[in-house]
Protein backbone atom coordinates (compact mmCIF):
# COMPACT_ATOMS: atom_id res chain seq x y z
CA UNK A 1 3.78 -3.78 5.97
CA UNK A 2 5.52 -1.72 3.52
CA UNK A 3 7.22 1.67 4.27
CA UNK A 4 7.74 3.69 0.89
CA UNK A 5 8.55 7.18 0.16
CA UNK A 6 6.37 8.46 -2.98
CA UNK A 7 5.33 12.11 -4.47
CA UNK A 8 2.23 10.10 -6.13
CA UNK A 9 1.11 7.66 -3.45
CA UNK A 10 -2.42 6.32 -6.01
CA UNK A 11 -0.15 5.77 -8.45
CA UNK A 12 2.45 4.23 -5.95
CA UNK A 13 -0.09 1.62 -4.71
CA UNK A 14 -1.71 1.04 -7.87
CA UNK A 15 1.99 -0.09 -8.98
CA UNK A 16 2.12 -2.57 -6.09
CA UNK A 17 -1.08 -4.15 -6.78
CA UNK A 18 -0.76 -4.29 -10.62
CA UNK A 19 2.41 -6.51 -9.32
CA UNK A 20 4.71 -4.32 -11.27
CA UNK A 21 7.02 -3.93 -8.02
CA UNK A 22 9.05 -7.13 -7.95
CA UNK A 23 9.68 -6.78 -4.40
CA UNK A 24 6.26 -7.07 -3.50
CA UNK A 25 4.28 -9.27 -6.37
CA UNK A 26 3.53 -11.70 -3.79
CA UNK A 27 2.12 -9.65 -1.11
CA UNK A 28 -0.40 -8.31 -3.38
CA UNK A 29 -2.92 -6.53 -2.56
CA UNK A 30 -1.64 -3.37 -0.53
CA UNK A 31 -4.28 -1.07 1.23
CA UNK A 32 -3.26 2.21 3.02
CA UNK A 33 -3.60 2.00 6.53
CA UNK A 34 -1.40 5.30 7.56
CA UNK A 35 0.14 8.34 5.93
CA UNK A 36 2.13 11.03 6.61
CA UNK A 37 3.34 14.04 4.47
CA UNK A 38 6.31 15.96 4.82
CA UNK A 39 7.22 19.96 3.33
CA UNK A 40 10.68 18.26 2.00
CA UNK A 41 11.94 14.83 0.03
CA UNK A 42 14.71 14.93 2.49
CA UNK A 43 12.47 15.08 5.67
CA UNK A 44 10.54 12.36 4.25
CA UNK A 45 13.44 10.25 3.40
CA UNK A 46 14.94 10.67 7.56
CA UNK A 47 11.32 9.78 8.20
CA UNK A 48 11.48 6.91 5.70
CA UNK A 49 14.38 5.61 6.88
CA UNK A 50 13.80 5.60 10.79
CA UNK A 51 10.45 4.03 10.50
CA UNK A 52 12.36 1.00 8.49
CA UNK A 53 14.62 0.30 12.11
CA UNK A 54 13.28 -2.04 14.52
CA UNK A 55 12.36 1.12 17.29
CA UNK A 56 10.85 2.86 14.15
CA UNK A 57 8.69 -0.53 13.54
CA UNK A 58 7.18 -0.64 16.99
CA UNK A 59 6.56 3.22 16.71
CA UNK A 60 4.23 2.18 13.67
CA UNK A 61 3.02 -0.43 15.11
CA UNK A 62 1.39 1.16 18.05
CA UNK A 63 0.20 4.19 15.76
CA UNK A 64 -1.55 1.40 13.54
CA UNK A 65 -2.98 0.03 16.75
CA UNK A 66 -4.56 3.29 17.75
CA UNK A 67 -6.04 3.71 14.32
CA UNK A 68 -8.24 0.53 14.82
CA UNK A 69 -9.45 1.02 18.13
């Protein structure tokens, strides 16, 4: 799972797979699951940064968990 705040998500992902992102080379290859836009960078960054806490996690983890029922 990978939480990332972008303004060009294709390009974001295609950057991850192309194993340009250091971080992530070995996790290759990233699909989007989930989404969510925001107005503001700095509503998306609080967002960002909440879902990267362990309560944030599990809130993830159960929306992912409704998405493939």
């Amino acid at each position: 799972m990978s939480i990332n705040l972008s303004k060009d998500l294709e390009n974001r992902i295609k950057e991850h797979n192309s194993g340009e992102v250091t971080s992530t080379k070995t996790r290759i290859p990233f699909v989007l699951w989930y989404k969510e836009d925001y107005p503001d960078k700095y509503e998306a960054f609080k967002r960002e940064q909440h879902l990267k806490t362990s309560w944030g996690r599990r809130q993830l983890r159960k929306i992912l968990d409704n998405l493939q029922k």
